[in-house]
PDB file of N, CA and C in Angstrom:
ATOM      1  N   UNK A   1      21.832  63.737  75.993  1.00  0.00           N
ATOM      2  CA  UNK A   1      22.272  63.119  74.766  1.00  0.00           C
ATOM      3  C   UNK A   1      21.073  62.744  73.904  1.00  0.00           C
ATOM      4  N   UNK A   2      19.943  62.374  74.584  1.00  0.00           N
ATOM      5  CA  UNK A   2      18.903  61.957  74.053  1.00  0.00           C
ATOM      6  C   UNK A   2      18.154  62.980  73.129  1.00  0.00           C
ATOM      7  N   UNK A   3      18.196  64.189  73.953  1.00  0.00           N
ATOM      8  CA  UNK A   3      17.690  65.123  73.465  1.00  0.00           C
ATOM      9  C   UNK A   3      18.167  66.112  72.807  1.00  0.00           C
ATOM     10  N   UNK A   4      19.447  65.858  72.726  1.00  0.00           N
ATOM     11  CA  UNK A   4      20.127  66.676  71.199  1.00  0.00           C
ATOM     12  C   UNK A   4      19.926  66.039  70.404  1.00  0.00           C
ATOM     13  N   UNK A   5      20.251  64.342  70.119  1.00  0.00           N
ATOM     14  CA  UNK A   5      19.510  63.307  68.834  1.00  0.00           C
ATOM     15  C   UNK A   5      18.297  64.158  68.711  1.00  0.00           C
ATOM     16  N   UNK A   6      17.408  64.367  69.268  1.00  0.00           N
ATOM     17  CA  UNK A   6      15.926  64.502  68.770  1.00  0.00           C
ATOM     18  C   UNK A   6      16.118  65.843  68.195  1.00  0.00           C
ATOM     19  N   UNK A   7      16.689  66.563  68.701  1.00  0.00           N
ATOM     20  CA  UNK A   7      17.141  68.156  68.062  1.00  0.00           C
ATOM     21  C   UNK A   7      17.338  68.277  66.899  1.00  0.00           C
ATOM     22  N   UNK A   8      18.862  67.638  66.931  1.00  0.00           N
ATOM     23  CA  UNK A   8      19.393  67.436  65.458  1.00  0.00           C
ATOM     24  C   UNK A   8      18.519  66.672  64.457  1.00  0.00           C
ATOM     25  N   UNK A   9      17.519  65.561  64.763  1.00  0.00           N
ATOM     26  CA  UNK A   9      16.713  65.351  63.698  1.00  0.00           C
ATOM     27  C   UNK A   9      17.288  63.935  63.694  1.00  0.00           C
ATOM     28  N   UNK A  10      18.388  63.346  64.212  1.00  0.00           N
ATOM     29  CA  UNK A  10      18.663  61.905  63.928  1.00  0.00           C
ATOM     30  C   UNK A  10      17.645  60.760  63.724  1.00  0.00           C
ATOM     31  N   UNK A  11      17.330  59.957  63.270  1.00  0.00           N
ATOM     32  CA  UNK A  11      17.048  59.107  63.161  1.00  0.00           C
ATOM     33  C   UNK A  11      16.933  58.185  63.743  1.00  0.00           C
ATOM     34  N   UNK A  12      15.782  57.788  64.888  1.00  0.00           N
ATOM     35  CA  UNK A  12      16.248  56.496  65.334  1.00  0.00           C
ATOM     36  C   UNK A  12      15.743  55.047  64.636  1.00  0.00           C
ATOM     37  N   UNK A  13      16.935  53.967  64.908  1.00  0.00           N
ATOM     38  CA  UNK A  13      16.682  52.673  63.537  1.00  0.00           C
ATOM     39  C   UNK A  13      16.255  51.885  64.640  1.00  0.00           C
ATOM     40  N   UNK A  14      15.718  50.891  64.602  1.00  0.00           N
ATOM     41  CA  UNK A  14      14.691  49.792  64.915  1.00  0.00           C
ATOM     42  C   UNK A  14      16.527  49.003  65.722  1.00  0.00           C
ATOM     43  N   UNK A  15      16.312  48.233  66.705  1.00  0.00           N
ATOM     44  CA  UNK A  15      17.110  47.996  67.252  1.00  0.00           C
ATOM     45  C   UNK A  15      16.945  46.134  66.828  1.00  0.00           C
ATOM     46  N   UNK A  16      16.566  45.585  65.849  1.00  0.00           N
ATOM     47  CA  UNK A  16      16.304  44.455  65.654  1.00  0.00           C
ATOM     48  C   UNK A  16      17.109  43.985  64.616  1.00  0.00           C
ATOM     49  N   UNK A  17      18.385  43.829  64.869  1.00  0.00           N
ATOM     50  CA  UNK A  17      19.544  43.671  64.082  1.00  0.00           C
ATOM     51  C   UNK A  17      20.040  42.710  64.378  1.00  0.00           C
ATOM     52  N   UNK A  18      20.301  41.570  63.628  1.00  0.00           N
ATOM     53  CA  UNK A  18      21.342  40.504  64.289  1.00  0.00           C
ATOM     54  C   UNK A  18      22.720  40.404  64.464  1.00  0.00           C
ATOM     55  N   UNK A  19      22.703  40.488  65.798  1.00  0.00           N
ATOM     56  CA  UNK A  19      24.493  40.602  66.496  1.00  0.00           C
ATOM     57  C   UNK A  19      25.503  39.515  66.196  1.00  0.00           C
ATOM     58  N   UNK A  20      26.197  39.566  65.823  1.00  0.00           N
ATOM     59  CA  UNK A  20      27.731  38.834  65.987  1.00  0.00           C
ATOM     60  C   UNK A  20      27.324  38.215  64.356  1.00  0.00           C
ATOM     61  N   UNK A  21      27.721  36.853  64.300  1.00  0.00           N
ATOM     62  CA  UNK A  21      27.463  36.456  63.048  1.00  0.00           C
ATOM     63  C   UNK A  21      25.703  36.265  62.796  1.00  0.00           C
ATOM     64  N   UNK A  22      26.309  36.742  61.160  1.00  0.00           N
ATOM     65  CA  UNK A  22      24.552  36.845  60.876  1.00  0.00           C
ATOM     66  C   UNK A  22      24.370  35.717  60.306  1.00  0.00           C
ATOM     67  N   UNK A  23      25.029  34.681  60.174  1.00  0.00           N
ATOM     68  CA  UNK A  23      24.293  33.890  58.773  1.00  0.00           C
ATOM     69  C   UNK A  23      24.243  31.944  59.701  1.00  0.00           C
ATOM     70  N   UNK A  24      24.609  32.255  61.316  1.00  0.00           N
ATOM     71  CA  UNK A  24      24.817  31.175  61.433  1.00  0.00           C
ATOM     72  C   UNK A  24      24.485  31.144  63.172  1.00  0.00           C
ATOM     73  N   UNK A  25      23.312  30.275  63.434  1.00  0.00           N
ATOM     74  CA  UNK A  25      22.907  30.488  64.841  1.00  0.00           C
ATOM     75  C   UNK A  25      21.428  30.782  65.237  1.00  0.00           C
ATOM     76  N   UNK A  26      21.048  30.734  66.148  1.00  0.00           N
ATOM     77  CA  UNK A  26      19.367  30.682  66.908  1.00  0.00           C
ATOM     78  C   UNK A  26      18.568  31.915  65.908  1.00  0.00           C
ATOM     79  N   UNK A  27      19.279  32.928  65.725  1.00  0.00           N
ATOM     80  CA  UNK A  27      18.248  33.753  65.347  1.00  0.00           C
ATOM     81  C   UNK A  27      19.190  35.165  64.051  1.00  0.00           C
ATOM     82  N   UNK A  28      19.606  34.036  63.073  1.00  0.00           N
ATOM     83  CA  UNK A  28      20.114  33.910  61.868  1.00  0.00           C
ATOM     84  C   UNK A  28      19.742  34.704  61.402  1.00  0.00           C
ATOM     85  N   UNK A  29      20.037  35.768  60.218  1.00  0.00           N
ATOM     86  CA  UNK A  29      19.685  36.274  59.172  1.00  0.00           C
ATOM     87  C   UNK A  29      19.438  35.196  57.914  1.00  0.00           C
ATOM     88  N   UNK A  30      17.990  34.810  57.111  1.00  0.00           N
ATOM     89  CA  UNK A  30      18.631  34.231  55.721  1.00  0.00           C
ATOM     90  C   UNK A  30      18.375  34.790  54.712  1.00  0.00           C
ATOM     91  N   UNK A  31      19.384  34.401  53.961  1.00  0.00           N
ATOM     92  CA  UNK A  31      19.350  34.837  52.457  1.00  0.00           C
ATOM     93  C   UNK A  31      18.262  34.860  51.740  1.00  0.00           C
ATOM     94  N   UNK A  32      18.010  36.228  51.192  1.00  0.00           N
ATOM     95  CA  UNK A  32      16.738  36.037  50.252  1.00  0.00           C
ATOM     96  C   UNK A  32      16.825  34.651  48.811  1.00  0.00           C
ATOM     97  N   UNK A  33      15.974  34.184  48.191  1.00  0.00           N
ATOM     98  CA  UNK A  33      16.146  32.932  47.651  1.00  0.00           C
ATOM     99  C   UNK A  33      15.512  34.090  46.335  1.00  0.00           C
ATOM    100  N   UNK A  34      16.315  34.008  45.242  1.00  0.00           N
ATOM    101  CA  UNK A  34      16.253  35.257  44.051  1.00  0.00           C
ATOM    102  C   UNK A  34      15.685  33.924  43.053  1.00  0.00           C
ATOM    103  N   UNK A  35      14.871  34.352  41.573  1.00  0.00           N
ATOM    104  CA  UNK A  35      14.717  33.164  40.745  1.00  0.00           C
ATOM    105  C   UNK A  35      15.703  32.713  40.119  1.00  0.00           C
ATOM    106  N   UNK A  36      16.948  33.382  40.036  1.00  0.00           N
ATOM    107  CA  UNK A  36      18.126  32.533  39.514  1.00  0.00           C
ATOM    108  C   UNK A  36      18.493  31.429  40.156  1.00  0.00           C
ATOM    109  N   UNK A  37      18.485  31.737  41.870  1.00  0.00           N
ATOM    110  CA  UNK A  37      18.467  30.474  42.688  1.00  0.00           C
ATOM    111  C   UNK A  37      17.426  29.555  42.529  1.00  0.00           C
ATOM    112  N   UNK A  38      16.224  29.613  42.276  1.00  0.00           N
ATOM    113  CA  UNK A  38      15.352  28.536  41.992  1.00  0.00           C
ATOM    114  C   UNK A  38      15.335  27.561  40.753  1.00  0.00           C
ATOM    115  N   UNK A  39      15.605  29.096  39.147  1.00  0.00           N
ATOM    116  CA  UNK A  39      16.132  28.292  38.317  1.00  0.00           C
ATOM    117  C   UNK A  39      17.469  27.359  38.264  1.00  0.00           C
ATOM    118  N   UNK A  40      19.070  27.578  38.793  1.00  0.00           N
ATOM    119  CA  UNK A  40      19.326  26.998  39.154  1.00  0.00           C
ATOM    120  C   UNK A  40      19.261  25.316  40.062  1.00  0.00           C
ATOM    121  N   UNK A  41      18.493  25.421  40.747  1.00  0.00           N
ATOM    122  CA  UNK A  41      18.470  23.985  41.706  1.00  0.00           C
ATOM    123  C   UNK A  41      17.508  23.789  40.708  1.00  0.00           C
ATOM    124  N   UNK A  42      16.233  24.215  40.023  1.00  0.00           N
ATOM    125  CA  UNK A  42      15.695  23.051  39.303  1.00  0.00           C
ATOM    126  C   UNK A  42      16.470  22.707  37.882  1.00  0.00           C
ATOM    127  N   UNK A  43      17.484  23.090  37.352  1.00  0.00           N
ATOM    128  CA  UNK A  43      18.511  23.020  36.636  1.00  0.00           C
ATOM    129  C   UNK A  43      19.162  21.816  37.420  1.00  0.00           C
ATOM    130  N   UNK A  44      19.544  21.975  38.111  1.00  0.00           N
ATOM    131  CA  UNK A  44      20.865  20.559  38.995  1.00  0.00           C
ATOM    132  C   UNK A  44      19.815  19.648  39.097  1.00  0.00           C
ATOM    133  N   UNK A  45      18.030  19.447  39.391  1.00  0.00           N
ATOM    134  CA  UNK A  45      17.251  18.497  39.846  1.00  0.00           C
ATOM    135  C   UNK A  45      17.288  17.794  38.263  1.00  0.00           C
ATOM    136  N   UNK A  46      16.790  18.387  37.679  1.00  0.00           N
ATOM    137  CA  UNK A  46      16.610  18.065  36.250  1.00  0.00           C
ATOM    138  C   UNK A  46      17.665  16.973  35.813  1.00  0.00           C
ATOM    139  N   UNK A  47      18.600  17.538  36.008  1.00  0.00           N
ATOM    140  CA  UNK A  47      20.254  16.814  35.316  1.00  0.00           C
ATOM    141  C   UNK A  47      19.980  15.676  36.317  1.00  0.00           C
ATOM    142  N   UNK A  48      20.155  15.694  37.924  1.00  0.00           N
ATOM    143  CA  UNK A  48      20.290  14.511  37.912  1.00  0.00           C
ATOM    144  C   UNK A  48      19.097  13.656  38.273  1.00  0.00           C
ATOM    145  N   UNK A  49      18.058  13.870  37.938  1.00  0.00           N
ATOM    146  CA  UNK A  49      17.055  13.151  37.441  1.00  0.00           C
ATOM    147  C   UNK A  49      17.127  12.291  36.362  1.00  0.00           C
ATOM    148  N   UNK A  50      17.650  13.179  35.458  1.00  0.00           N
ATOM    149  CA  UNK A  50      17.947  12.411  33.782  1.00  0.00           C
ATOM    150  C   UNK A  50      19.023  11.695  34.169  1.00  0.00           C
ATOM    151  N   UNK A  51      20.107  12.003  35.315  1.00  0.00           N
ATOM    152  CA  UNK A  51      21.496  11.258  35.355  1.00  0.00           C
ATOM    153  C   UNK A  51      21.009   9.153  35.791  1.00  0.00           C
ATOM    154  N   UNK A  52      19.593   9.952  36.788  1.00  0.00           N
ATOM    155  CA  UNK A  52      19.131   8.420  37.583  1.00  0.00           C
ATOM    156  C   UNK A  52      18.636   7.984  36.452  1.00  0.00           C
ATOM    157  N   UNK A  53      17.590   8.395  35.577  1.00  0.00           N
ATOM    158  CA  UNK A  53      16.969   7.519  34.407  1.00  0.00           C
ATOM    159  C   UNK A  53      17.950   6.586  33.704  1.00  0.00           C
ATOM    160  N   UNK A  54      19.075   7.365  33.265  1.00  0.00           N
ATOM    161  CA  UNK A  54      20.066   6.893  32.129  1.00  0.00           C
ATOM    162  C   UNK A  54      20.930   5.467  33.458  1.00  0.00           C
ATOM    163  N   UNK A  55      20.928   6.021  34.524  1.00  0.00           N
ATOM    164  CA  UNK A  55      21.611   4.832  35.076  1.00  0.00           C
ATOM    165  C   UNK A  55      20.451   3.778  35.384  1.00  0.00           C
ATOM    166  N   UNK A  56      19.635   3.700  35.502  1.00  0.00           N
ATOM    167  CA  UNK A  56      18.621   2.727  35.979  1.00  0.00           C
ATOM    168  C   UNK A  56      18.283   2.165  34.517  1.00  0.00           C
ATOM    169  N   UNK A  57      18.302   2.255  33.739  1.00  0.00           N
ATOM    170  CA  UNK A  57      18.128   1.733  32.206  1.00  0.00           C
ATOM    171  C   UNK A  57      18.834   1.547  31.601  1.00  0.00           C
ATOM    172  N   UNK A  58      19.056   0.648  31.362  1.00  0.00           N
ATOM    173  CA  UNK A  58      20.496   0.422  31.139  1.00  0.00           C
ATOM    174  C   UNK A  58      20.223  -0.048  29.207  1.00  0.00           C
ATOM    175  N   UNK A  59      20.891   0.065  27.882  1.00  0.00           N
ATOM    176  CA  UNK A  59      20.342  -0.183  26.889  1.00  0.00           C
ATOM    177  C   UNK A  59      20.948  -1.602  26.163  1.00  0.00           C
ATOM    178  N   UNK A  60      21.926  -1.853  26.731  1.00  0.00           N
ATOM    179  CA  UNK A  60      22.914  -2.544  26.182  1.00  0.00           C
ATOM    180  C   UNK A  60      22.644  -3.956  27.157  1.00  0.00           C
ATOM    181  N   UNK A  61      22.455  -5.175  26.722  1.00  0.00           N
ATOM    182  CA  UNK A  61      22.966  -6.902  27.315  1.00  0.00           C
ATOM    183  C   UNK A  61      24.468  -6.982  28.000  1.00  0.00           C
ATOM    184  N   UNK A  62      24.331  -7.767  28.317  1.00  0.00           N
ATOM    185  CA  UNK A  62      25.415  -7.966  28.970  1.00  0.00           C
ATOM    186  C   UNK A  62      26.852  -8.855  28.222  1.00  0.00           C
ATOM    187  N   UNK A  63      26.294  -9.120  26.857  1.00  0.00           N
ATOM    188  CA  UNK A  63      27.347  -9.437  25.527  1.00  0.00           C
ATOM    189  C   UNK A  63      27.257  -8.259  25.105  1.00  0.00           C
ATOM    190  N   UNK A  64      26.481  -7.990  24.754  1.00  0.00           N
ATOM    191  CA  UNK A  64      26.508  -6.280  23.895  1.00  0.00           C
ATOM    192  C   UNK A  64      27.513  -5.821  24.617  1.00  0.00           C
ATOM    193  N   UNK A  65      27.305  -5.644  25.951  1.00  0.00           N
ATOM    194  CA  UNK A  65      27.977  -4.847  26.522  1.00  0.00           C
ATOM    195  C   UNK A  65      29.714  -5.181  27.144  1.00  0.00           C
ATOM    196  N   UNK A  66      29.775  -6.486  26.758  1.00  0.00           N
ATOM    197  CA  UNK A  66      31.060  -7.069  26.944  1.00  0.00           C
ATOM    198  C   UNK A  66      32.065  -6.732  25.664  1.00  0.00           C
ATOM    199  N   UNK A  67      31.900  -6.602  24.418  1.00  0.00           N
ATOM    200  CA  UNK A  67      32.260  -6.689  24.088  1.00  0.00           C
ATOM    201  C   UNK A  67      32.386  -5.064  22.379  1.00  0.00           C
ATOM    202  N   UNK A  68      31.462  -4.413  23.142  1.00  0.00           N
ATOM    203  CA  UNK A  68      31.087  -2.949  22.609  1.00  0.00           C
ATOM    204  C   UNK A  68      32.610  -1.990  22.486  1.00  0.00           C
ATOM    205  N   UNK A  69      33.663  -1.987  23.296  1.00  0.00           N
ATOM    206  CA  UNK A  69      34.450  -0.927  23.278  1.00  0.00           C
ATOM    207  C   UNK A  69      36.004  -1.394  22.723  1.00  0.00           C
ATOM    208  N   UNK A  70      35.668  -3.027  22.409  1.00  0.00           N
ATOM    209  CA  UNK A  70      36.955  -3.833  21.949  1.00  0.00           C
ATOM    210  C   UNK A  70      37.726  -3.089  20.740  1.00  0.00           C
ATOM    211  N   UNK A  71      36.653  -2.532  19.728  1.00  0.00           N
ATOM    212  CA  UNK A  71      37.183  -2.245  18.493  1.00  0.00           C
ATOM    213  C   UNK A  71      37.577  -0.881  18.607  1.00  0.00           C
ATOM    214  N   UNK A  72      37.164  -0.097  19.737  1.00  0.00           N
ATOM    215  CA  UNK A  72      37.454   1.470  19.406  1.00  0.00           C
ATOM    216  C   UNK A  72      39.176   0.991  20.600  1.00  0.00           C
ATOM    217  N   UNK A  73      39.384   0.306  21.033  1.00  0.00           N
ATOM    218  CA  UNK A  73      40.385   0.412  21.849  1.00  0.00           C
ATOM    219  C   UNK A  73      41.313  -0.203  21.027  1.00  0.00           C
ATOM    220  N   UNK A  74      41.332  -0.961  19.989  1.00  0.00           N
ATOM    221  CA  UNK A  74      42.054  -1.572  19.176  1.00  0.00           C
ATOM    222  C   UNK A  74      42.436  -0.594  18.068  1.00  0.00           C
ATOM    223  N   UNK A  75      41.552   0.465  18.070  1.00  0.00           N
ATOM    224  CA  UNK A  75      41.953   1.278  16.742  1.00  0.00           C
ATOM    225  C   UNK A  75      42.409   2.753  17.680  1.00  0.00           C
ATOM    226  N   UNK A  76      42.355   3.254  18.868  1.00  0.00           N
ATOM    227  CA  UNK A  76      43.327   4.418  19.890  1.00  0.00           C
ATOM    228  C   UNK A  76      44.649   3.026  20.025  1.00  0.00           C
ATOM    229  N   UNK A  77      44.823   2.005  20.456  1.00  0.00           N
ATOM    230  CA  UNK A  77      46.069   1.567  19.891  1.00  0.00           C
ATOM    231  C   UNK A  77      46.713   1.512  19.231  1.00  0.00           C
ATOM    232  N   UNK A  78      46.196   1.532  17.790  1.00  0.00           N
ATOM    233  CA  UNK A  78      47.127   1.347  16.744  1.00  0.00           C
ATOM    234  C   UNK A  78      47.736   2.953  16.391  1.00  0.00           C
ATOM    235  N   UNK A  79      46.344   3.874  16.746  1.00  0.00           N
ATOM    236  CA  UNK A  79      46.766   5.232  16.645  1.00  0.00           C
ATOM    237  C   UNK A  79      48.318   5.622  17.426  1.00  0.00           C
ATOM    238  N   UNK A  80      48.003   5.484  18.883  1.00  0.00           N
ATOM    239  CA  UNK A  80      48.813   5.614  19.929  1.00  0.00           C
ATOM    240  C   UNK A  80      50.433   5.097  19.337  1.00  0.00           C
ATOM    241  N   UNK A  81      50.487   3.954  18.760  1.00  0.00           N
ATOM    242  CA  UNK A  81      51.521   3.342  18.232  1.00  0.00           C
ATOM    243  C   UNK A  81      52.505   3.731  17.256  1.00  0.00           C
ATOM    244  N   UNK A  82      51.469   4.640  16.178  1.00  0.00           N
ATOM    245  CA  UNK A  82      51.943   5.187  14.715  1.00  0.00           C
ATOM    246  C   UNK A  82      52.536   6.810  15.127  1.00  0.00           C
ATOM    247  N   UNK A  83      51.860   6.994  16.696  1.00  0.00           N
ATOM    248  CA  UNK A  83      52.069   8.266  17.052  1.00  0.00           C
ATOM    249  C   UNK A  83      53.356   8.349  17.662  1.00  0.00           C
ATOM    250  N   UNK A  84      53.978   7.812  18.497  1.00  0.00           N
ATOM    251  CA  UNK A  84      54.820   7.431  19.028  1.00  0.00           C
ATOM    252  C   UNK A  84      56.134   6.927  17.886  1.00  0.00           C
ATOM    253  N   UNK A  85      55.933   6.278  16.916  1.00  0.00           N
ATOM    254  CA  UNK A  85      56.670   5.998  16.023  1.00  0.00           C
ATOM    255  C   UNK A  85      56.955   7.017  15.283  1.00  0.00           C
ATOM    256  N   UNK A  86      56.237   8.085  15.189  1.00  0.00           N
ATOM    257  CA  UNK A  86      56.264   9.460  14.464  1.00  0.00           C
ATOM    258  C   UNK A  86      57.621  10.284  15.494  1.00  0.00           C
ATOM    259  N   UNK A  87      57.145  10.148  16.597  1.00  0.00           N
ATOM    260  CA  UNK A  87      58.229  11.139  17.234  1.00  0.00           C
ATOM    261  C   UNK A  87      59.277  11.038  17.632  1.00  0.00           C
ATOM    262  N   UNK A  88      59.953   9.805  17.015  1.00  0.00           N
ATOM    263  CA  UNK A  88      61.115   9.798  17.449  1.00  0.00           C
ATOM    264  C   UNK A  88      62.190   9.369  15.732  1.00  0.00           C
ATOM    265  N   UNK A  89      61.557   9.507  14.677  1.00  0.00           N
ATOM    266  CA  UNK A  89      61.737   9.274  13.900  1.00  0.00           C
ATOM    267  C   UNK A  89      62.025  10.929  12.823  1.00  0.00           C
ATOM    268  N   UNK A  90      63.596  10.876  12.206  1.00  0.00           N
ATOM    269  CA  UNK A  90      63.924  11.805  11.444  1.00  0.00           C
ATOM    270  C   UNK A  90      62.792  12.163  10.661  1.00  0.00           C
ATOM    271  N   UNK A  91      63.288  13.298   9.925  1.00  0.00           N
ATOM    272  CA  UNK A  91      62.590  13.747   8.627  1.00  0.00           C
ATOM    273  C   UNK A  91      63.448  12.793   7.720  1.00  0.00           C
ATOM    274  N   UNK A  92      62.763  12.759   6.566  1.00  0.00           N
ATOM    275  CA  UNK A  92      63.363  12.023   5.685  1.00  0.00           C
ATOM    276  C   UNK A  92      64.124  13.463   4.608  1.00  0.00           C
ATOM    277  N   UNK A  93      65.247  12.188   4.254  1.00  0.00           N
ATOM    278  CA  UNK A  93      66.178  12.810   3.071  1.00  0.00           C
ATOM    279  C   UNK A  93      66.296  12.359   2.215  1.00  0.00           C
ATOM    280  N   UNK A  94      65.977  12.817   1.078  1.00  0.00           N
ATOM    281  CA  UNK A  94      66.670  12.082  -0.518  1.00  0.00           C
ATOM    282  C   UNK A  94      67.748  12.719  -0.601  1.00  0.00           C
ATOM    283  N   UNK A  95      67.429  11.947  -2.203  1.00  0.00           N
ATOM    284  CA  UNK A  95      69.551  12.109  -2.936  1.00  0.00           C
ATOM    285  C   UNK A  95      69.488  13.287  -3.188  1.00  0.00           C
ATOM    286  N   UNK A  96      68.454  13.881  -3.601  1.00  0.00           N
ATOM    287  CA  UNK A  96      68.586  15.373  -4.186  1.00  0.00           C
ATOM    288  C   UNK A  96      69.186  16.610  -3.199  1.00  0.00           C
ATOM    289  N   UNK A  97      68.681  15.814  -1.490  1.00  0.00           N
ATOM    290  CA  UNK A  97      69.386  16.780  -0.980  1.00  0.00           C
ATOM    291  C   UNK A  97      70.868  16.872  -0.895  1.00  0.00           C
ATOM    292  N   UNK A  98      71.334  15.288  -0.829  1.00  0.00           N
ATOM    293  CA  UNK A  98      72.809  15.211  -1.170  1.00  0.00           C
ATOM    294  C   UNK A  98      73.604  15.636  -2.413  1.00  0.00           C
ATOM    295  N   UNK A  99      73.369  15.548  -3.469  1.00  0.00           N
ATOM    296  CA  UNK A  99      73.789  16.192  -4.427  1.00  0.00           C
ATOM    297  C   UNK A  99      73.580  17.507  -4.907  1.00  0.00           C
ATOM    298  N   UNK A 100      72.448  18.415  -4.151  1.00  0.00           N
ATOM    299  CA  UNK A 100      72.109  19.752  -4.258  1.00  0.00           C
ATOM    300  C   UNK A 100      73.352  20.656  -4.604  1.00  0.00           C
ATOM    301  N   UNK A 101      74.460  20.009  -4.259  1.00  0.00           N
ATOM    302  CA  UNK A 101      75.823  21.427  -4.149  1.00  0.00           C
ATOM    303  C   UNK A 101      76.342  21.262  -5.451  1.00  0.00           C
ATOM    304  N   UNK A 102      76.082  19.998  -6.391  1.00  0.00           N
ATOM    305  CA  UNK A 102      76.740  19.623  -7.530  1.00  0.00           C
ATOM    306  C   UNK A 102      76.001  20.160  -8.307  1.00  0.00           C
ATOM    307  N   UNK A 103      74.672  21.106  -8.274  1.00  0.00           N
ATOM    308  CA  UNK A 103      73.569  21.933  -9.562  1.00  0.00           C
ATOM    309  C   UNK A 103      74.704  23.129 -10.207  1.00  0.00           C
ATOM    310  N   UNK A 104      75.486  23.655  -9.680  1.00  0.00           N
ATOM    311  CA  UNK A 104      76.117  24.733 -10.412  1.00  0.00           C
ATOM    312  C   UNK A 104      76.978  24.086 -11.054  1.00  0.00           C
ATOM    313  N   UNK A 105      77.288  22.759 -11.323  1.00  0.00           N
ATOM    314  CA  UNK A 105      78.455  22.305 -12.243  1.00  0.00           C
ATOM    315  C   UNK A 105      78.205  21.343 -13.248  1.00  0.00           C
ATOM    316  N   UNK A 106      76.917  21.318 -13.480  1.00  0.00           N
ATOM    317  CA  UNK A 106      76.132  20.965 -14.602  1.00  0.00           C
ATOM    318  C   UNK A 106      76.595  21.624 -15.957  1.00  0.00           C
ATOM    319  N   UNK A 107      77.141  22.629 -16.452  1.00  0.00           N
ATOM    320  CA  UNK A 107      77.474  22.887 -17.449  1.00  0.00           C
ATOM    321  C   UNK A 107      78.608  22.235 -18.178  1.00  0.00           C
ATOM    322  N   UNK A 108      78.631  22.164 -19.678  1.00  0.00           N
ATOM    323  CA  UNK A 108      79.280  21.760 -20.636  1.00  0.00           C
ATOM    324  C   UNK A 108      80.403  22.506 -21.287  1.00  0.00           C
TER     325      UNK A 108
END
């Protein structure tokens, strides 16, 4: 058998292949690491780097900050209110639509 492979010209491949699962265990295959993967994670480091700055600094007192979101919640209320009052409320009708059938008997 050996020596018809060599006949025919086959190829022999390096027997250093990892058996059963490759991606998990003593003697693993890993993933090549491409620069999209690098740009990436320093993309996610970046963000939450800037995420820790913005939380550790805070810009606002603690009145400032008590009392900062009173007026925008007072004015999505009143919105919320006029909106709601909108949808359950007819179209409006004038007289003109009621008397519309009496235009052809306008003549003298």
């Amino acid at each position: 058998m050996w020596l018809t492979r060599v006949l025919c010209g086959h190829k022999f491949y390096s027997r250093k292949r990892t058996h059963g699962l490759q991606f998990i265990g003593k003697h693993r295959k890993y993933r090549p690491i491409t620069k999209f993967m690098v740009q990436n994670m320093v993309r996610r480091l970046n963000l939450e780097e800037q995420n820790r700055k913005y939380l550790e600094t805070s810009f606002l007192s603690e009145e400032e900050e008590s009392g900062s979101a009173r007026q925008r919640h007072i004015v999505q209320a009143k919105e919320f209110i006029n909106e709601r009052r909108g949808v359950n409320m007819r179209p409006h009708k004038y007289l003109i639509d009621y008397f519309k059938h009496l235009e052809g008997y306008r003549t003298w």
